[in-house]
N, C-alpha and C. Protein backbone atom coordinates (compact mmCIF):
# COMPACT_ATOMS: atom_id res chain seq x y z
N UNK A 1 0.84 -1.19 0.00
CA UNK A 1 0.00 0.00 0.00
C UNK A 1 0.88 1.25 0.00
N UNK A 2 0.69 2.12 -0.77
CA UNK A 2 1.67 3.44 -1.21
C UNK A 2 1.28 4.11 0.40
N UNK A 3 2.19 5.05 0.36
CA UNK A 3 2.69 5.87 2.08
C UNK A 3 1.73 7.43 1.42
N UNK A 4 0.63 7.46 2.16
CA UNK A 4 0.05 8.46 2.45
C UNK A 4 0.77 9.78 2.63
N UNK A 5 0.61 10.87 2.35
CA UNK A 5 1.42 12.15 2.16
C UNK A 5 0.41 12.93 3.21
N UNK A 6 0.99 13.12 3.91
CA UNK A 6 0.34 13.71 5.55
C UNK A 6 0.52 15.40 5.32
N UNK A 7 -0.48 15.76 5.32
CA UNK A 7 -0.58 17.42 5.02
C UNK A 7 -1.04 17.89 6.20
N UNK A 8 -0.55 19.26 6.14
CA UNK A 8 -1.38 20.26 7.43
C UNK A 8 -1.45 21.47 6.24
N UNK A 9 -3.14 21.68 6.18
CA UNK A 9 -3.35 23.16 5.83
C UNK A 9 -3.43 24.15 6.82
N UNK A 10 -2.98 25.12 6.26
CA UNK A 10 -2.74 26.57 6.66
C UNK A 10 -3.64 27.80 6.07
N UNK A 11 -4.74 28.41 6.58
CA UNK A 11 -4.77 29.44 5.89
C UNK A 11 -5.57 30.15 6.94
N UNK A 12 -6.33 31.04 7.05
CA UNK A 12 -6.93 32.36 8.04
C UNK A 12 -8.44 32.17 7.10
N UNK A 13 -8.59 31.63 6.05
CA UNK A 13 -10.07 31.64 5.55
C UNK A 13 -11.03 30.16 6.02
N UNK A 14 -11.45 30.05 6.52
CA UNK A 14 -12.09 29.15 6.58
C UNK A 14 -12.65 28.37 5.24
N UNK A 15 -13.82 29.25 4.77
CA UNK A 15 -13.71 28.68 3.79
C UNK A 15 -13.11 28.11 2.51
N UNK A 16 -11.86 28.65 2.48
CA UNK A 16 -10.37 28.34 1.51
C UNK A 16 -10.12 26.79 2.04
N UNK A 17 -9.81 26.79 3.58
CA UNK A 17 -9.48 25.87 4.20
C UNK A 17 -10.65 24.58 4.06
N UNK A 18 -11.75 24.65 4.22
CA UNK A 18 -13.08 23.59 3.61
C UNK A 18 -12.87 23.10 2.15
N UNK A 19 -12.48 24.33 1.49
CA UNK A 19 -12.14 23.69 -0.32
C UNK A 19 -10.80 23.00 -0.68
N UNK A 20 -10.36 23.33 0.09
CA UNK A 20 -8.88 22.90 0.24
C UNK A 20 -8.86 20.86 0.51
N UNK A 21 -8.43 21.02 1.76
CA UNK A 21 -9.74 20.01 2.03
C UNK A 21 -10.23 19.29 1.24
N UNK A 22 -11.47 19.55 1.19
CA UNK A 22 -12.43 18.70 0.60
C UNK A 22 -11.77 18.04 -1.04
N UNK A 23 -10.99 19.04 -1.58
CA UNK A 23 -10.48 18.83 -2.77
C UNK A 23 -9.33 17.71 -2.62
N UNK A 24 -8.75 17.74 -1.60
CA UNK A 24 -7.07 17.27 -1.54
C UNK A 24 -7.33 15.75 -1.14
N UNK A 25 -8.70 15.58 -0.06
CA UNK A 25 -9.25 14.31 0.19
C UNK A 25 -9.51 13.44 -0.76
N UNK A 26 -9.65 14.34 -2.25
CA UNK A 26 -10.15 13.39 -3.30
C UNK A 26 -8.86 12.02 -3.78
N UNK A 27 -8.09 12.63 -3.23
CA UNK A 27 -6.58 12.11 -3.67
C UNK A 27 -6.36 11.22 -2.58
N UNK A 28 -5.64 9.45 -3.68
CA UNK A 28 -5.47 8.39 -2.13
C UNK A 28 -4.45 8.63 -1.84
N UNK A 29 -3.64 9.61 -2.52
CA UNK A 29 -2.14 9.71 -1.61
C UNK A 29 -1.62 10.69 -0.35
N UNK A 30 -3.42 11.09 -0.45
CA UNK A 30 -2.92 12.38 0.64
C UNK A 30 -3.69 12.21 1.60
N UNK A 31 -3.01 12.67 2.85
CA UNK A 31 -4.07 12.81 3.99
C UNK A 31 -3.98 13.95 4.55
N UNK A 32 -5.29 14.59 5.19
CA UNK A 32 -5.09 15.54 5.32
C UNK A 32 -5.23 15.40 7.09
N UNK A 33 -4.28 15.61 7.72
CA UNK A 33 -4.12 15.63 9.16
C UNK A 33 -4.56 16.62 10.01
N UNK A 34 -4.75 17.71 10.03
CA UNK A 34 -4.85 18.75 10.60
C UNK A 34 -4.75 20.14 9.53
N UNK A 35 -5.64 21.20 10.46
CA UNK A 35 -5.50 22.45 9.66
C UNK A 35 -5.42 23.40 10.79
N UNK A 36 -5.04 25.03 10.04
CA UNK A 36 -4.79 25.83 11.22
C UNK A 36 -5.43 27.03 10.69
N UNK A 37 -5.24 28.40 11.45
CA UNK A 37 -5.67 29.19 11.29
C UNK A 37 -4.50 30.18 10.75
N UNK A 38 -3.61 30.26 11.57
CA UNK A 38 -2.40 30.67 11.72
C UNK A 38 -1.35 30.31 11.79
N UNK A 39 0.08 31.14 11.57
CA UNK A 39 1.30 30.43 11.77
C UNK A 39 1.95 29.44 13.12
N UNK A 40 1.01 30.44 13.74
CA UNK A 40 1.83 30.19 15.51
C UNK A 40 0.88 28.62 15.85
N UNK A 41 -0.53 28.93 15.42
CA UNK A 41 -1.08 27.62 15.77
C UNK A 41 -0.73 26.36 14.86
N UNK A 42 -0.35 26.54 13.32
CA UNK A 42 0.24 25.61 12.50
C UNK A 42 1.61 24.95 13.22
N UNK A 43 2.45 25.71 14.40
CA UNK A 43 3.56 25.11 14.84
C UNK A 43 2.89 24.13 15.82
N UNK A 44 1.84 24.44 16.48
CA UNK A 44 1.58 23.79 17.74
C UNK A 44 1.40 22.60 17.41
N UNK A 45 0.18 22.39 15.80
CA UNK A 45 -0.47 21.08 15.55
C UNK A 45 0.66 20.39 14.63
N UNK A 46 2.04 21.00 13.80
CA UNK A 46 2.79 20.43 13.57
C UNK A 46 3.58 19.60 14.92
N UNK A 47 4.04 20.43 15.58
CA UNK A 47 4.55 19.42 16.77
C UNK A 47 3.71 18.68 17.15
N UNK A 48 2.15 18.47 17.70
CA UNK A 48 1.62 17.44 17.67
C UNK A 48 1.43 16.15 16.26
N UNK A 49 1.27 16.76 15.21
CA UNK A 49 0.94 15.67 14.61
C UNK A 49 2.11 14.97 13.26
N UNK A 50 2.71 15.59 13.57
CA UNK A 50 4.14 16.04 12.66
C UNK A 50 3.86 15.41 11.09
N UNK A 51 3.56 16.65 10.39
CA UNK A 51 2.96 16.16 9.08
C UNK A 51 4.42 16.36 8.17
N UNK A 52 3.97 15.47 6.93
CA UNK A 52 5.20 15.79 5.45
C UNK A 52 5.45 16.88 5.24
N UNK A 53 4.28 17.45 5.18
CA UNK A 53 4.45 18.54 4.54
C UNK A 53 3.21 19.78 5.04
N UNK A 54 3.56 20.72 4.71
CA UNK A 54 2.63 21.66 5.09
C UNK A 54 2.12 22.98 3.80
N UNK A 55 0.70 22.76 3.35
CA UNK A 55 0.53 24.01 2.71
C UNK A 55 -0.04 24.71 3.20
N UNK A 56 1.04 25.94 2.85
CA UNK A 56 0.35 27.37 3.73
C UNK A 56 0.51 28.59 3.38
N UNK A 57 -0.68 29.12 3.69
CA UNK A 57 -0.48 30.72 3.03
C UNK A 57 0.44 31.51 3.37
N UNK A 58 0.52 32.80 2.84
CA UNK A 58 1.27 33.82 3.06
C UNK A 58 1.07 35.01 4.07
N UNK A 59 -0.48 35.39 3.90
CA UNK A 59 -0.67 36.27 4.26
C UNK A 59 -1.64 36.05 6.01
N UNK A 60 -1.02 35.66 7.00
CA UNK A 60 -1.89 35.45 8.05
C UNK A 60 -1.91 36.34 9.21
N UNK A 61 -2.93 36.29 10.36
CA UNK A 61 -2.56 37.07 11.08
C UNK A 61 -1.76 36.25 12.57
N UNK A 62 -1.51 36.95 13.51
CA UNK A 62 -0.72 36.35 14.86
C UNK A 62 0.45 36.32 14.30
N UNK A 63 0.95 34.97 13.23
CA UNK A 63 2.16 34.65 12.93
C UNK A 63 2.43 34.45 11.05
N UNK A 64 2.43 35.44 10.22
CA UNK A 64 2.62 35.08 8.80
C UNK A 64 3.28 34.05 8.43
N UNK A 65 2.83 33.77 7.25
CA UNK A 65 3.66 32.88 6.75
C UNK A 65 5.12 32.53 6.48
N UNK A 66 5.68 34.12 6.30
CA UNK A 66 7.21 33.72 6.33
C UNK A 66 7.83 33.73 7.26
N UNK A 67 7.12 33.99 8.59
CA UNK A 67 7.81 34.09 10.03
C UNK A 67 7.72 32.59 10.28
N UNK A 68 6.52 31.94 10.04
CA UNK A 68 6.15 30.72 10.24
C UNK A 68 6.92 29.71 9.51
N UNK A 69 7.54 30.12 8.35
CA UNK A 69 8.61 29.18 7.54
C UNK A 69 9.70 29.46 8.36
N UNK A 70 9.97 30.35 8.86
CA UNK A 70 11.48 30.32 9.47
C UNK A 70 11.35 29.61 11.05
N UNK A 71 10.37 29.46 11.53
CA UNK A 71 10.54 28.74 12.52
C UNK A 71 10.26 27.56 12.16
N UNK A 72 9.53 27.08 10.86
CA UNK A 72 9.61 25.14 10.81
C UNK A 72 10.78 24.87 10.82
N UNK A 73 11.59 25.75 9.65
CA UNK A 73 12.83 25.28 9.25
C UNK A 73 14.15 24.85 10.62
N UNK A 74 13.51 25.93 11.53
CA UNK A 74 14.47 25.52 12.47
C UNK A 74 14.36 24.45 13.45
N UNK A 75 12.38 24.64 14.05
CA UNK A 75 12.13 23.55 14.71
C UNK A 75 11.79 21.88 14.01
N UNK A 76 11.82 21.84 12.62
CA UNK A 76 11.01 20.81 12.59
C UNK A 76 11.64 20.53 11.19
N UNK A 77 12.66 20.90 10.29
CA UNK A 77 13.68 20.81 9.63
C UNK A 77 13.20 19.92 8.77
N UNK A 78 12.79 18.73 8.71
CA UNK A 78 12.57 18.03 8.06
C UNK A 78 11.17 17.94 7.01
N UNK A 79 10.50 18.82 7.46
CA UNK A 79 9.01 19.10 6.88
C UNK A 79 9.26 20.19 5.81
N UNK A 80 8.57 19.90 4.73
CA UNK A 80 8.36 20.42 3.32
C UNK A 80 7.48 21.08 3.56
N UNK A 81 7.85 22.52 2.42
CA UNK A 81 6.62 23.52 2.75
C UNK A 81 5.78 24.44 1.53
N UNK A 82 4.96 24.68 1.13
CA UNK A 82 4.77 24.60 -0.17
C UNK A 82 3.72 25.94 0.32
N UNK A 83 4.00 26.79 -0.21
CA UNK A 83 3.06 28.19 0.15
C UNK A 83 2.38 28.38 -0.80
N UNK A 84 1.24 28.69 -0.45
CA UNK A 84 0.07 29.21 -1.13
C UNK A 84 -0.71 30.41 -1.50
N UNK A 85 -0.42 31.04 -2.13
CA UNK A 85 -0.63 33.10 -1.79
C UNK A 85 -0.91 33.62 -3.24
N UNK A 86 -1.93 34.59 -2.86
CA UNK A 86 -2.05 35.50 -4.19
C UNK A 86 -1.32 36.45 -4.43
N UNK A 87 -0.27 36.28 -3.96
CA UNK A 87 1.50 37.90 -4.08
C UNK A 87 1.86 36.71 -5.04
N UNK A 88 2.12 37.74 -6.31
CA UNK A 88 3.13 37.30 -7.68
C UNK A 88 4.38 38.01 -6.96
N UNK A 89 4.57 39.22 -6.18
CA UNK A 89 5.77 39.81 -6.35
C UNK A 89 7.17 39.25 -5.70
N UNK A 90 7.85 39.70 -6.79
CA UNK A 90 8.94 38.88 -6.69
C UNK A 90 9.59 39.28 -5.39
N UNK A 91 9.75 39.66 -4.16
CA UNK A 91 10.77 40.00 -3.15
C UNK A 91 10.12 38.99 -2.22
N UNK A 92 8.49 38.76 -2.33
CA UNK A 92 8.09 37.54 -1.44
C UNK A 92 8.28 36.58 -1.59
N UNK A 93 8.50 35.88 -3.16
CA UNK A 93 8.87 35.08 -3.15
C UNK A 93 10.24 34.79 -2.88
N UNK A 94 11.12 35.43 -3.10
CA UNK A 94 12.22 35.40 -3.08
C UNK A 94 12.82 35.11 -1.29
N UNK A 95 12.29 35.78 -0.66
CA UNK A 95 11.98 36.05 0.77
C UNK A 95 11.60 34.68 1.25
N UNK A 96 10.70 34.12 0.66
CA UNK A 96 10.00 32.98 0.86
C UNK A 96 11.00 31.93 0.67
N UNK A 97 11.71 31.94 -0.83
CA UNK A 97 12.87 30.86 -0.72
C UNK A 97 14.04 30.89 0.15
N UNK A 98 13.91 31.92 0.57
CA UNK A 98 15.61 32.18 1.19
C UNK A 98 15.37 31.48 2.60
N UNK A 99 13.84 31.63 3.38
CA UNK A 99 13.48 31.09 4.45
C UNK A 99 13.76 29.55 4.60
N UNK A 100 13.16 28.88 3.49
CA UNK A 100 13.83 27.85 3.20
C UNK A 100 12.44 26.64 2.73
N UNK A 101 11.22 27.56 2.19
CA UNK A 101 10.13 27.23 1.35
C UNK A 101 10.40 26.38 0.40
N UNK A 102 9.51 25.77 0.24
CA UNK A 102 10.14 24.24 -1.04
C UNK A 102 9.40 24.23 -2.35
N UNK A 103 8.41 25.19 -2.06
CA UNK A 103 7.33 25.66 -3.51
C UNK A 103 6.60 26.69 -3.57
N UNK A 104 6.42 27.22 -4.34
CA UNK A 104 5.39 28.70 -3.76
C UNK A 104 4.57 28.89 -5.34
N UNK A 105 3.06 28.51 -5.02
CA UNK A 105 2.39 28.28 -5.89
C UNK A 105 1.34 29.62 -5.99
N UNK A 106 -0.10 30.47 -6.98
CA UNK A 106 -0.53 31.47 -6.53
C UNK A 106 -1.29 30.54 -6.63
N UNK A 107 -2.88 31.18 -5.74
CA UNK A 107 -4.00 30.46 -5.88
C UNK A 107 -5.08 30.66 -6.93
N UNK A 108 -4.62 30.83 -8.78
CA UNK A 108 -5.19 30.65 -9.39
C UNK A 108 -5.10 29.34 -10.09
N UNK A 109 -4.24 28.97 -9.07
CA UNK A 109 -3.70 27.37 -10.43
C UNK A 109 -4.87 26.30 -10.27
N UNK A 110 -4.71 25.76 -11.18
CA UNK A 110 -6.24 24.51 -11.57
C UNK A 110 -5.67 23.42 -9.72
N UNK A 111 -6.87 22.68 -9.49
CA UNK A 111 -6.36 21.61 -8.19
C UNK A 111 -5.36 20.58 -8.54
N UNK A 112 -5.02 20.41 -10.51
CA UNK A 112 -4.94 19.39 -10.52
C UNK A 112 -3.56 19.73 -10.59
N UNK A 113 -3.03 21.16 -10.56
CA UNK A 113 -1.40 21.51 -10.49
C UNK A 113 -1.43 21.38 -9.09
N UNK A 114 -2.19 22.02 -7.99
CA UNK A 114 -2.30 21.75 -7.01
C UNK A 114 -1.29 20.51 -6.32
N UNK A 115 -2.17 19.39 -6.47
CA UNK A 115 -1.67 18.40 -6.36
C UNK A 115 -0.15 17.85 -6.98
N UNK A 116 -0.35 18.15 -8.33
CA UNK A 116 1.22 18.04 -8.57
C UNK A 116 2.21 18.71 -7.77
N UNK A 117 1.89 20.00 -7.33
CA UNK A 117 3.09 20.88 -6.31
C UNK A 117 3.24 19.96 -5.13
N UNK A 118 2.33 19.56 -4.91
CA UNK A 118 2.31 18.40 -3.46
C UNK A 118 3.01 17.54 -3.67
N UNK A 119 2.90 16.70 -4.72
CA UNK A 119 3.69 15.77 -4.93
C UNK A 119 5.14 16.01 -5.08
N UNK A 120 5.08 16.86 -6.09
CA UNK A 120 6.74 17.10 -6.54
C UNK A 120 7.55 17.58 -5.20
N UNK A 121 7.10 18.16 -4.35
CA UNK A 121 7.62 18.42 -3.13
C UNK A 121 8.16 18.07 -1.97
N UNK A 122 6.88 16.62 -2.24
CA UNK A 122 7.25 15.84 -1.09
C UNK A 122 8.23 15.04 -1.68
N UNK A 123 8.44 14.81 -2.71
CA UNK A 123 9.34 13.98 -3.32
C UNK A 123 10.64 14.54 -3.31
N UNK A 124 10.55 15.95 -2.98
CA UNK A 124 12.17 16.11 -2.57
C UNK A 124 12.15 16.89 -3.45
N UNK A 125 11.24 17.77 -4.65
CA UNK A 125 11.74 18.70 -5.55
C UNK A 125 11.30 20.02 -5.05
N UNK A 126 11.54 20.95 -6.00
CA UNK A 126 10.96 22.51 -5.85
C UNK A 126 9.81 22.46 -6.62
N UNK A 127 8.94 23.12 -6.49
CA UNK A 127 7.65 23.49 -7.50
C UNK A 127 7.46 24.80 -7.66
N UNK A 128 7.55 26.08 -8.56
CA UNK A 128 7.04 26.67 -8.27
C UNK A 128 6.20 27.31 -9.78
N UNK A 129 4.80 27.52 -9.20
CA UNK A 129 3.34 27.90 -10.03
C UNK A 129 3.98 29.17 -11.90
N UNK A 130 3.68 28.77 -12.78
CA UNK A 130 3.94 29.35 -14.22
C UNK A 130 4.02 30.92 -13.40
N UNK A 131 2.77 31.43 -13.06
CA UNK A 131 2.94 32.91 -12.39
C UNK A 131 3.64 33.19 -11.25
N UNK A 132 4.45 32.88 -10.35
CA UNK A 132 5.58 33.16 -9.67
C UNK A 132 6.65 32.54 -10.33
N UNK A 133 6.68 31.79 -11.26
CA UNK A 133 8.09 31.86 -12.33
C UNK A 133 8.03 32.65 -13.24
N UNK A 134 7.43 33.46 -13.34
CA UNK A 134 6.92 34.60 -14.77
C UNK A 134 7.81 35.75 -13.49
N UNK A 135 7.57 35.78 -12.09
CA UNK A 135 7.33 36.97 -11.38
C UNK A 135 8.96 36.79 -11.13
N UNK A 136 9.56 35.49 -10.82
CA UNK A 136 11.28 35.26 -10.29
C UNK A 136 11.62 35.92 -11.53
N UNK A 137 11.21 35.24 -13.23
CA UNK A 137 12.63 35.64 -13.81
C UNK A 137 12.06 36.36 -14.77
N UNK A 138 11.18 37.49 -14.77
CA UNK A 138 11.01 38.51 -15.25
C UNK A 138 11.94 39.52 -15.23
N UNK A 139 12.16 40.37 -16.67
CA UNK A 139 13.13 41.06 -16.63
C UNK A 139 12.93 42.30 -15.84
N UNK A 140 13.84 43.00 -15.74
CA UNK A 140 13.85 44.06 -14.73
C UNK A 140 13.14 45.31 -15.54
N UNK A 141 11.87 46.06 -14.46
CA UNK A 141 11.72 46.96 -15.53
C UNK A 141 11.06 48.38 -14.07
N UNK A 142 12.30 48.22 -13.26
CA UNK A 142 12.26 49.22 -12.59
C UNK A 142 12.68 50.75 -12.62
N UNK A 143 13.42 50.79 -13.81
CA UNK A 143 13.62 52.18 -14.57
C UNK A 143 12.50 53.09 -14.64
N UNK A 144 11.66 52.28 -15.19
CA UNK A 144 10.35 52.80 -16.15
C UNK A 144 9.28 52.98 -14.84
N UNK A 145 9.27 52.13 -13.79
CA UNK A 145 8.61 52.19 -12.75
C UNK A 145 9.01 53.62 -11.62
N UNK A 146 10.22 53.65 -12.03
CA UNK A 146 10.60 54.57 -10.93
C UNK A 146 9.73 55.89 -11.66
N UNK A 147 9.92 56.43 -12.75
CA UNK A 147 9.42 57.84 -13.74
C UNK A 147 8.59 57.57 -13.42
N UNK A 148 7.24 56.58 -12.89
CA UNK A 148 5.83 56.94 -11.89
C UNK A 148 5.94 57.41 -10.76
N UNK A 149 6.78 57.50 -9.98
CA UNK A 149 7.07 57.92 -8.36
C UNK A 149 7.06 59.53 -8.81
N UNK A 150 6.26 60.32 -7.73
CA UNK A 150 5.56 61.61 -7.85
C UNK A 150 7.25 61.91 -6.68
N UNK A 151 7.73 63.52 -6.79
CA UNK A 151 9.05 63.80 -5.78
C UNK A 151 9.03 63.75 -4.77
N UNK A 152 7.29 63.74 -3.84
CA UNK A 152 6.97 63.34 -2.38
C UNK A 152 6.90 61.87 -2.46
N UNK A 153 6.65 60.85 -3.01
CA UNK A 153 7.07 59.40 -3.27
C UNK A 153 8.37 59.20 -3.08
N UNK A 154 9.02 59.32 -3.87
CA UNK A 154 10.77 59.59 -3.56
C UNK A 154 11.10 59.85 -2.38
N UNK A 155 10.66 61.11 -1.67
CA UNK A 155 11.41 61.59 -0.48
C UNK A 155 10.73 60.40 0.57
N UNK A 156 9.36 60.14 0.21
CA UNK A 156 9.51 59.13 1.60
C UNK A 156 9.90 57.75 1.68
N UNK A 157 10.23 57.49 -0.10
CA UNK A 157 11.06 55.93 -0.24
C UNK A 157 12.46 56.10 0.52
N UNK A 158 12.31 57.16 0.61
CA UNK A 158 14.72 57.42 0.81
C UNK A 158 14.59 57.60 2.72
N UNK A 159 13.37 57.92 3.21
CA UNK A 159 13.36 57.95 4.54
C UNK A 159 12.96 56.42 4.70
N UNK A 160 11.94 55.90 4.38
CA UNK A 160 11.74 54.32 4.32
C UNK A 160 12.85 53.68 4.21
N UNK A 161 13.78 53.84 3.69
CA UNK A 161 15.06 52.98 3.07
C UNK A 161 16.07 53.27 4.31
N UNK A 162 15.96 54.12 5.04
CA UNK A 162 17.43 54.69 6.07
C UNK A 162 16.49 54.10 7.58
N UNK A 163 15.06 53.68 7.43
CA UNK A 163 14.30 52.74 8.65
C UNK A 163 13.82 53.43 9.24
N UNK A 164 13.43 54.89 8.75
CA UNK A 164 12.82 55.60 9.63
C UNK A 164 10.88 54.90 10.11
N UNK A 165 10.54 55.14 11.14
CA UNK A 165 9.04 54.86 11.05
C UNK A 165 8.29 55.73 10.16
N UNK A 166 6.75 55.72 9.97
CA UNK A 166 5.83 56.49 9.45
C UNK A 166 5.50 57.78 10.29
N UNK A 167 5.79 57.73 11.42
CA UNK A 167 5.60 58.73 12.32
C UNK A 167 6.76 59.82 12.48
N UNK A 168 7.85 58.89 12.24
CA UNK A 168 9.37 60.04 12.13
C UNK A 168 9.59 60.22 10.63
N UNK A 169 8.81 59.74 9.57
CA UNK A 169 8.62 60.35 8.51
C UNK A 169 7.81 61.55 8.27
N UNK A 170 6.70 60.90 9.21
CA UNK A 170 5.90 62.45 8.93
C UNK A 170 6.29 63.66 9.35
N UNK A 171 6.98 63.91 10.77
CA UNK A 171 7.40 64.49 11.18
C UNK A 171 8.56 65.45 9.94
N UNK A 172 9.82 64.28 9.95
CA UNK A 172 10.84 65.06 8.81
C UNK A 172 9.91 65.48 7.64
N UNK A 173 9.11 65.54 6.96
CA UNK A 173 8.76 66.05 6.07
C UNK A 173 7.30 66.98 6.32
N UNK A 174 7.13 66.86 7.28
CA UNK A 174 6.20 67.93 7.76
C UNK A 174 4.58 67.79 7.16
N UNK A 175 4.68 66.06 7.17
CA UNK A 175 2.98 66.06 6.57
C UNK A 175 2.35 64.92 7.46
N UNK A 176 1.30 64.20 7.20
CA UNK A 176 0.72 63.47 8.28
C UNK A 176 1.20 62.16 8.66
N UNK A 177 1.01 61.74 9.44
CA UNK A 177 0.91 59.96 9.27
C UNK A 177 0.47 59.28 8.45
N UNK A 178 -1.06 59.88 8.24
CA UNK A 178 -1.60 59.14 7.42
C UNK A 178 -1.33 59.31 5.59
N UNK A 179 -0.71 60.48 5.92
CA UNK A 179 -0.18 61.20 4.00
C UNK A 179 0.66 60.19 4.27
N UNK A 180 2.07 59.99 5.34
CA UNK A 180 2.44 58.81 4.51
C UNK A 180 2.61 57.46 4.38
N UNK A 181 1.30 56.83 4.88
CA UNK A 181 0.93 55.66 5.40
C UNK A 181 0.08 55.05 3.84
N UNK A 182 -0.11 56.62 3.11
CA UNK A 182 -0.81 56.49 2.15
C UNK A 182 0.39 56.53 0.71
N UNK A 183 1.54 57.54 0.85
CA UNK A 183 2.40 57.39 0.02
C UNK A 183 3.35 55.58 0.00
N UNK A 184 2.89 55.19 1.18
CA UNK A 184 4.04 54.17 1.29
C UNK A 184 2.93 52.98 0.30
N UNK A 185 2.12 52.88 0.30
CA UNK A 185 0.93 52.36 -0.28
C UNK A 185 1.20 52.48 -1.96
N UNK A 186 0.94 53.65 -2.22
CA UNK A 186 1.28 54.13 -3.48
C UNK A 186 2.65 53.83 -4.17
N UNK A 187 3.96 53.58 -3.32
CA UNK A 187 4.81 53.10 -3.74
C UNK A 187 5.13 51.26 -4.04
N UNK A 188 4.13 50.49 -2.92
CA UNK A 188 4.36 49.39 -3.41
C UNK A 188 3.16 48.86 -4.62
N UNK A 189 2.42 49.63 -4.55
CA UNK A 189 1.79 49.81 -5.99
C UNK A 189 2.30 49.99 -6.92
N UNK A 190 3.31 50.80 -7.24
CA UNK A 190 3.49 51.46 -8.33
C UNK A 190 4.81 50.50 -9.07
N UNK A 191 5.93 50.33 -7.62
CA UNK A 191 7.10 49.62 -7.85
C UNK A 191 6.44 48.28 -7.81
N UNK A 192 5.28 47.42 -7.45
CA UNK A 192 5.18 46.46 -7.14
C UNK A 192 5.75 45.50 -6.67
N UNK A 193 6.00 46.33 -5.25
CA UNK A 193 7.16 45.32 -4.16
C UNK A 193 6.16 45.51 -2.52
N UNK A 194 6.15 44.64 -2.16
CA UNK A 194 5.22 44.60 -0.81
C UNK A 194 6.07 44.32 0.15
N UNK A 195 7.21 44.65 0.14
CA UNK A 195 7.72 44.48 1.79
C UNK A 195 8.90 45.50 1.68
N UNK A 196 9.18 46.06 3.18
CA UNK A 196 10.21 46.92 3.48
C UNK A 196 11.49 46.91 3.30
N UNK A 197 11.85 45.35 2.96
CA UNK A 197 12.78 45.24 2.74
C UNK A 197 13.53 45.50 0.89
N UNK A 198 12.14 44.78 0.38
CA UNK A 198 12.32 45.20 -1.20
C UNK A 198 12.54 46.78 -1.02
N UNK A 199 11.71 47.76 -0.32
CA UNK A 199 11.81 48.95 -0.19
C UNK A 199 13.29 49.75 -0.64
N UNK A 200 13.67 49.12 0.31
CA UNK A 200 14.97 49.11 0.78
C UNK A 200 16.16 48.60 -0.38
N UNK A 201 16.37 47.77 -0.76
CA UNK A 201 16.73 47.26 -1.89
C UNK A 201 16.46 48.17 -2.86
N UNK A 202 15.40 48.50 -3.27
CA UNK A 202 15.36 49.24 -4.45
C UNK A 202 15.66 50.40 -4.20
N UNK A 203 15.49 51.25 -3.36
CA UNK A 203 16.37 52.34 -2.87
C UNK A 203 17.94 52.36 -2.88
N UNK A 204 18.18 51.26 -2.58
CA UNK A 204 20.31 51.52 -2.61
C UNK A 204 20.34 51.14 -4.19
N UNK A 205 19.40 50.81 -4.60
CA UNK A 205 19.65 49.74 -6.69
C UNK A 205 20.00 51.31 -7.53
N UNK A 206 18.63 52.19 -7.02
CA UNK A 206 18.39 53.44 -7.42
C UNK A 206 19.47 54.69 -6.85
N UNK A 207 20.39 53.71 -5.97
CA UNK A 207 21.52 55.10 -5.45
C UNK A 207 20.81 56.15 -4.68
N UNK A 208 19.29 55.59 -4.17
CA UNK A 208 18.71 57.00 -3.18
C UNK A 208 19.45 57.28 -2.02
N UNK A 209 20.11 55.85 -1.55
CA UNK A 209 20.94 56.00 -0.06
C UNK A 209 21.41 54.87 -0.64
N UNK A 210 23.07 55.28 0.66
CA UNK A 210 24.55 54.79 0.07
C UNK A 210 24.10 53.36 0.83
């Protein structure tokens, strides 16, 4: 009898988590052991039930997903992890592999790639979804992105980039919290990068700070 592939879902939707589920059950190679809400509770029911593998989202609350990859990797090392998220952008994923993620799929893909990411994973490979391989090795076209950034965009990417908060931004530039709670918004829109750290990165790429 073939060895059952022991899953723990991950996600903050319930109902994601029911389709999920219900879909993955259809399959005799998988079992589905447990599910969570969150990162912090996905560690608890991993240490209880210690699954193959784990699919899990990105975006959660208590404990996200990439905080939550960096603590499997350390506590539980041996478990495969295959993320599930509607971010194409490339610094999460990237972020995501460096944690030490084993696939990172978006959630438009058909169930029946689904399952293949499961498989190929547990088997010891990488998987990752046509649209986060479109998003890794897409060419660079942050030139053209930057000539959208308005000169109050700029000034608060170059304070963002040196770690200032939103509050000691507003301050140095003499406008609100919320002006730039709203510019910082507008910039990962525009650059299409969602984390502080891409921020940051693309700020020293662009020579805004040394």
């Amino acid at each position: 009898m073939t060895k059952k592939i022991r899953v723990l879902l991950v996600d903050d939707h319930m109902l994601v988590l029911d389709g999920l589920q219900a879909r993955l059950e259809l399959e005799d190679n998988i079992d589905i052991i447990a599910t969570a809400s969150n990162g912090l509770e996905a560690l608890e029911k991993a240490h209880e039930s210690n699954p193959d593998l784990i699919l899990m989202d990105v975006s959660m609350p208590v404990l996200n997903g990439l905080e939550a990859t960096k603590r499997f990797k350390a506590e539980l090392p041996s478990v495969k992890i295959l993320m599930l998220s509607m971010h194409h952008d490339k610094e999460y994923i990237l972020s995501l592999i460096q944690s030490g993620a084993n696939g990172y799929i978006l959630k438009d893909v058909s169930s029946e790639e689904l399952v293949q990411a499961i498989n190929t994973v547990y088997q010891g490979g990488t998987y990752f979804s046509s649209g986060a391989s479109d998003s890794l090795f897409s060419p660079v076209t942050e030139s053209k992105r930057y000539e959208e950034l308005t000169k109050r965009e700029v000034a608060v990417l170059k304070e963002v980039a040196i770690g200032l908060s939103n509050k000691e931004i507003a301050q140095s530039l003499s406008i609100s919290v919320r002006t730039v709670e709203t510019h910082r918004q507008n910039l990962k829109n525009k650059l299409d990068i969602h984390t502080s750290a891409g921020l940051i990165k693309y700020a020293i790429e662009h020579e805004l700070i040394d």
